[in-house]
Protein backbone atom coordinates (compact mmCIF):
# COMPACT_ATOMS: atom_id res chain seq x y z
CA UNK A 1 0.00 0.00 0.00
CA UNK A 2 1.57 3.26 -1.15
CA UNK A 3 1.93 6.11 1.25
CA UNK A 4 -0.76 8.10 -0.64
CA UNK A 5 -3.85 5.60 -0.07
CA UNK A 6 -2.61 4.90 3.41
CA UNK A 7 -3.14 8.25 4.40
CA UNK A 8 -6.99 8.25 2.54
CA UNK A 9 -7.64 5.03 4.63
CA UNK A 10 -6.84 6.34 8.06
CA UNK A 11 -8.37 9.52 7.36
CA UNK A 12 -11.74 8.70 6.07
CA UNK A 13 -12.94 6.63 8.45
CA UNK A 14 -12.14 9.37 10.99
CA UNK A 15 -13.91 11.89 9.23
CA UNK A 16 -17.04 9.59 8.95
CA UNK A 17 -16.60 9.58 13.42
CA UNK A 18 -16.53 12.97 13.34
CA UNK A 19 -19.99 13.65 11.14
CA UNK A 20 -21.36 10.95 13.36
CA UNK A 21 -20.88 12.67 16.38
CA UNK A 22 -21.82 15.57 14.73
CA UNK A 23 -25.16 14.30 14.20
CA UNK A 24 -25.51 13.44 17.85
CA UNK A 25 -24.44 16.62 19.82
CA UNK A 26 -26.98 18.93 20.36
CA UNK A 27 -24.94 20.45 23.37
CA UNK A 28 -23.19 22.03 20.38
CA UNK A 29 -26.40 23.63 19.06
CA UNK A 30 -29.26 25.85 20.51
CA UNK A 31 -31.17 24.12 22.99
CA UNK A 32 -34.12 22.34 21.46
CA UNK A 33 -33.05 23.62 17.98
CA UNK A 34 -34.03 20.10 16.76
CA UNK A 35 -37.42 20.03 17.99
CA UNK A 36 -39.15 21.69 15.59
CA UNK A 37 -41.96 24.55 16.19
CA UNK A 38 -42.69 24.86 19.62
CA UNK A 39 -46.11 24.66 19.26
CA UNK A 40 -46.13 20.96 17.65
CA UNK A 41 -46.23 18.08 20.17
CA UNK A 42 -42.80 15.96 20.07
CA UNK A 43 -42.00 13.35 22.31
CA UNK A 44 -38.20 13.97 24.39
CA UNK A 45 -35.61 12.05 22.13
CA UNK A 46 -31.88 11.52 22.96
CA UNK A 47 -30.04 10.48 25.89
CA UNK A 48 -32.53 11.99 28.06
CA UNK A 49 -35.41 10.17 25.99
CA UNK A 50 -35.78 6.85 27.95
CA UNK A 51 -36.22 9.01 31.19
CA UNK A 52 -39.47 11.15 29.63
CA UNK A 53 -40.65 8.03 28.27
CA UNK A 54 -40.48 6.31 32.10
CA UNK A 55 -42.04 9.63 33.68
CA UNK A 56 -44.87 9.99 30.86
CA UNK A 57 -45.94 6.01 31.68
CA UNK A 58 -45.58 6.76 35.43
CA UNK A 59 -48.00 9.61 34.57
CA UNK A 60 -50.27 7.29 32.34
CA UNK A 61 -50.51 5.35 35.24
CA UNK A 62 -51.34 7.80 38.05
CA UNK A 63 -53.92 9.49 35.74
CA UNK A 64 -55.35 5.74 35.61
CA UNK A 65 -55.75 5.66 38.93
CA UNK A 66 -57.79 8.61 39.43
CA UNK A 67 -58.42 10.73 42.44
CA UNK A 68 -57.28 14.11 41.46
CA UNK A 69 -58.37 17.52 42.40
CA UNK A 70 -55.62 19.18 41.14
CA UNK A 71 -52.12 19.15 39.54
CA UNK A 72 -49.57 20.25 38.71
CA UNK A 73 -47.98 20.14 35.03
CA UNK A 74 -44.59 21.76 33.60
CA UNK A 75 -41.14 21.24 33.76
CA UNK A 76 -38.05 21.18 36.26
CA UNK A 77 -38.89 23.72 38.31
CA UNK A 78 -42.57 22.14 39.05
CA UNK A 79 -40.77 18.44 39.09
CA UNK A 80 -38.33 20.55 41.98
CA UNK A 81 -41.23 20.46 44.43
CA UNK A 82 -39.65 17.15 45.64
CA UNK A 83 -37.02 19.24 46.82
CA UNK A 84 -39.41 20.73 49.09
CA UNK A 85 -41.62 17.91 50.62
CA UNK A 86 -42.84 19.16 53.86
CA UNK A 87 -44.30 21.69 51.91
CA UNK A 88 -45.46 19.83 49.72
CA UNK A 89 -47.23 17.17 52.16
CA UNK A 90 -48.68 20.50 54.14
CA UNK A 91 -49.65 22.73 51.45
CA UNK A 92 -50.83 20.26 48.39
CA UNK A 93 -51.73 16.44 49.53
CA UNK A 94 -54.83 17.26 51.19
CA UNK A 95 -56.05 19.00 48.04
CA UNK A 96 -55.65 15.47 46.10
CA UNK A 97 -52.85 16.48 44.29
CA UNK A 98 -50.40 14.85 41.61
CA UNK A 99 -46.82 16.49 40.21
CA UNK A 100 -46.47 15.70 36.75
CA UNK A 101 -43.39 17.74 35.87
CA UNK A 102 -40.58 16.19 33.94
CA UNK A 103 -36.74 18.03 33.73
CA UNK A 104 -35.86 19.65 30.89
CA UNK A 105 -39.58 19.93 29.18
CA UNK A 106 -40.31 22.41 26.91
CA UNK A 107 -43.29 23.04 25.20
CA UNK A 108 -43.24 20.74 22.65
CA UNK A 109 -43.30 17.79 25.34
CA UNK A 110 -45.80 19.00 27.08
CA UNK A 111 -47.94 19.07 24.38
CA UNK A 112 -46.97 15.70 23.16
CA UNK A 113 -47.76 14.50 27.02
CA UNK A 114 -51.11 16.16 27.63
CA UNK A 115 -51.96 14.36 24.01
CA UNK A 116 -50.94 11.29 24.49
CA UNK A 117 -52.91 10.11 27.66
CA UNK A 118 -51.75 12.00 30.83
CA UNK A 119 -54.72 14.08 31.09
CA UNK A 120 -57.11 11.05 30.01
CA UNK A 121 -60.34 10.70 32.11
CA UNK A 122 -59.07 12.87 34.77
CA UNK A 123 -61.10 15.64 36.08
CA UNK A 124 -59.19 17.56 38.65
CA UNK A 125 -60.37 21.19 39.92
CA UNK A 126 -57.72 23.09 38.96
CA UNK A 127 -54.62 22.21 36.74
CA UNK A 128 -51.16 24.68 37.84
CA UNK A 129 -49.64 25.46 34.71
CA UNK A 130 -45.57 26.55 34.23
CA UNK A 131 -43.92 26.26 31.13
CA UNK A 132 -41.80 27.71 28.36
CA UNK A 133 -38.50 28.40 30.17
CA UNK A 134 -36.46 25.73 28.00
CA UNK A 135 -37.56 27.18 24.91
CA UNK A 136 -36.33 30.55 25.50
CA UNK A 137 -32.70 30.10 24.56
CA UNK A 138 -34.29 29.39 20.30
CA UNK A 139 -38.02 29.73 20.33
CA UNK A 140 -39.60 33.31 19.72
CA UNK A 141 -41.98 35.01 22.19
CA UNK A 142 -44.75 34.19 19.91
CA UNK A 143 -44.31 30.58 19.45
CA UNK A 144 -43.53 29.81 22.87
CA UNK A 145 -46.54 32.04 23.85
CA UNK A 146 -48.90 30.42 21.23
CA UNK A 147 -47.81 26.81 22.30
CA UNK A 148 -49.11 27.46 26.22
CA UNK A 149 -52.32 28.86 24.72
CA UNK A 150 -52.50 25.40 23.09
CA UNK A 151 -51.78 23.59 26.01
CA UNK A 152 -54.00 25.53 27.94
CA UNK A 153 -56.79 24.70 25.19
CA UNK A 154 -56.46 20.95 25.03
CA UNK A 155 -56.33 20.77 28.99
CA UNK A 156 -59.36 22.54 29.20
CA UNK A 157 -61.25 20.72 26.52
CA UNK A 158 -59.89 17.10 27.85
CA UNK A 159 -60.48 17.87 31.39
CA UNK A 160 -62.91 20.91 31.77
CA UNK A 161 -60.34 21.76 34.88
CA UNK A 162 -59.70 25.57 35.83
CA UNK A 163 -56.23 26.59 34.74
CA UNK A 164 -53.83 28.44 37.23
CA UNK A 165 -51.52 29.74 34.94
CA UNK A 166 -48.00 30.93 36.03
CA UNK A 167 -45.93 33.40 34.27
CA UNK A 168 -42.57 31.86 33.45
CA UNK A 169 -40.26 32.40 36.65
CA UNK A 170 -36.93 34.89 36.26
CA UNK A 171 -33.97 33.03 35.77
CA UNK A 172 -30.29 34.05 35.66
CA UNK A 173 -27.48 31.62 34.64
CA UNK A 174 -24.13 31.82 33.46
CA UNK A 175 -24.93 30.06 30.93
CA UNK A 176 -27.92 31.65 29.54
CA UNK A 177 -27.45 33.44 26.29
CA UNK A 178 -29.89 34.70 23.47
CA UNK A 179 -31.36 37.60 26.00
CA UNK A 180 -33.58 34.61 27.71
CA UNK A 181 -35.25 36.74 30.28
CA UNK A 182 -36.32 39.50 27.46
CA UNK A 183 -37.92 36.69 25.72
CA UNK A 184 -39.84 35.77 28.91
CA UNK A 185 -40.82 39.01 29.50
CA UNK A 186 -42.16 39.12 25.82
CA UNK A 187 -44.31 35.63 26.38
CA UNK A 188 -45.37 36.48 30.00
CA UNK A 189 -47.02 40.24 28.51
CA UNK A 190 -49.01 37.43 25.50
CA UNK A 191 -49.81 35.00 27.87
CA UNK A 192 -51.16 37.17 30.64
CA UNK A 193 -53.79 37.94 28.11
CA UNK A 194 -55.26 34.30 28.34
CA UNK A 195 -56.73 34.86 31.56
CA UNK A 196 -60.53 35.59 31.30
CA UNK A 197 -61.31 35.88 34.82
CA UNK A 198 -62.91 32.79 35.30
CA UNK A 199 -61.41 29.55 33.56
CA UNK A 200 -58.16 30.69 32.60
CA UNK A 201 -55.94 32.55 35.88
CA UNK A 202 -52.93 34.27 35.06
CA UNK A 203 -50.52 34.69 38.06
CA UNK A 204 -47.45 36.46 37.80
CA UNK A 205 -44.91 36.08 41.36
CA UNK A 206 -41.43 37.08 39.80
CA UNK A 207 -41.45 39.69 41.42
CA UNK A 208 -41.37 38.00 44.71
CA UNK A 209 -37.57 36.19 43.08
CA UNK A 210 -36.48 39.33 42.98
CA UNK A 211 -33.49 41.96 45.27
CA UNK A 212 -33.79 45.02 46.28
CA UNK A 213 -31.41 45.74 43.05
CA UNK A 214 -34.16 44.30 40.52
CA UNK A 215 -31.88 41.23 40.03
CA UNK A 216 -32.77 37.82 40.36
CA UNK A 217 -32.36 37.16 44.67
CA UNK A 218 -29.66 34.31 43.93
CA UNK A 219 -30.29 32.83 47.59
CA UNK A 220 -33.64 31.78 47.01
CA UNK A 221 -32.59 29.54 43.91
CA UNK A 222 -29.82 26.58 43.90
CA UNK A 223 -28.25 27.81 40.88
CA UNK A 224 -30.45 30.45 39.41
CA UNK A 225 -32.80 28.64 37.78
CA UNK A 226 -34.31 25.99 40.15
CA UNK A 227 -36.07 27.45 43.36
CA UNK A 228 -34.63 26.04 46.67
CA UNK A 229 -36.50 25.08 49.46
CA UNK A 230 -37.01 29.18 50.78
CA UNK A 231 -38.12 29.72 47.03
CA UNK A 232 -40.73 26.99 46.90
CA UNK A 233 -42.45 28.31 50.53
CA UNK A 234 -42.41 31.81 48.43
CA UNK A 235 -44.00 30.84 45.52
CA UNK A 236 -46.47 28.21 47.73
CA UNK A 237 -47.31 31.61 49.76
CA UNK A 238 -48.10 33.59 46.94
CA UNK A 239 -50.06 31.23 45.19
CA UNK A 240 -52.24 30.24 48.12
CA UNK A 241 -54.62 32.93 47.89
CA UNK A 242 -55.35 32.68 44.33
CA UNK A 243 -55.39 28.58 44.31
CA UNK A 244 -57.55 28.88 47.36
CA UNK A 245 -60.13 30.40 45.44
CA UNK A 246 -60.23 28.49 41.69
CA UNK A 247 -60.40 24.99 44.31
CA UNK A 248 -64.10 25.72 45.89
């Protein structure tokens, strides 16, 4: 073998690796840039696929079993309430509740969840909407804005429940980029138009996240996205009034 096709056979097969991995590393892409619009149900693929899949069937399951006067649906940050179980047991179990937030959800899932038999002959009181926060970093204002309106639709017209309807929580990361939090701004001012007084309750607490300097208060989140246990009791307290009265 002469030097020249040596060099062609060592090389192609690592260039063929490289477009491989390529094709399987969306950390080195906009998060959720391969999802598609975020108002079209898709089901969580990649390494964090299997997981959603489990969750969604545990969900299934629970719905199955009945007995539910309200839950809550979203993402991390509602899945987080685990982190916070005495408030959880105190302020939310006697109401009949059930969590069914999954990490890393964005719209899209949601959609493809609330479709695909979580909300199926359930009937609860009130349903505690969050979502959108994971599409901020490559979804526009509108999109993300118009997919909760969706969700809010189809949960309405598969369950008939009230909808408590949270704006998206501040966040502030290091490694948030794409001016996130001026996106959520943009799709809390659409979304807070969904609320008809009745049905539909918008709730905005971000405020309450917030320092006396108008930043996010950093000690009231584990790493500026995810409430601790101080932020959960805040946004539990704030919320109580409000939930209080869609539950009679």
């Amino acid at each position: 073998m002469n030097k020249t096709l040596l060099r062609i056979t060592l090389i192609v097969p690592l260039i063929w690796i490289g477009v491989a991995r390529g094709a399987d590393a969306p950390t080195t892409r906009p998060a959720g840039s391969s999802m598609g619009p975020a108002d079209v149900a898709a089901p969580k693929t990649g390494t964090n696929g299997p997981r959603f899949l489990q969750m969604h069937e545990k969900f299934v399951k629970r719905a199955q079993e009945g007995n539910i006067d309200l839950l809550f649906l979203g993402d991390s940050i509602t899945e987080g309430w685990g982190k916070a179980p005495e408030i959880w047991k105190k302020e939310y179990e006697p109401l009949h509740v059930a969590n069914f937030g999954i990490g890393g959800d964005r719209t899209q899932h949601v959609l493809w969840r609330i479709t695909n038999g979580e909300l199926d002959g359930i009937h609860p009181k009130v349903v505690v909407l969050m979502i959108g926060t994971n599409n901020s970093n490559s979804d526009s204002p509108k999109s993300i804005a118009s997919a909760i309106e969706k969700i809010v639709s189809i949960t309405r017209e598969k369950t008939g429940a009230k909808v408590l309807l949270l704006a998206v929580f501040p966040r502030d990361r290091k490694s948030d980029q794409n001016n996130q939090m001026e996106t959520i701004h943009a799709v809390n001012e659409r979304i807070a138009k969904l609320d008809d007084g009745k049905n539909v309750r918008y709730l905005d607490i971000s405020q309450k996240f917030m320092g006396p300097d108008g930043k996010l208060d950093q000690s009231l989140f584990s790493d500026g996205l995810h409430p601790n246990v101080q932020g959960y009791q805040i946004w539990a307290d704030a919320m109580r009034p409000l939930l209080t009265e869609m539950m009679q």
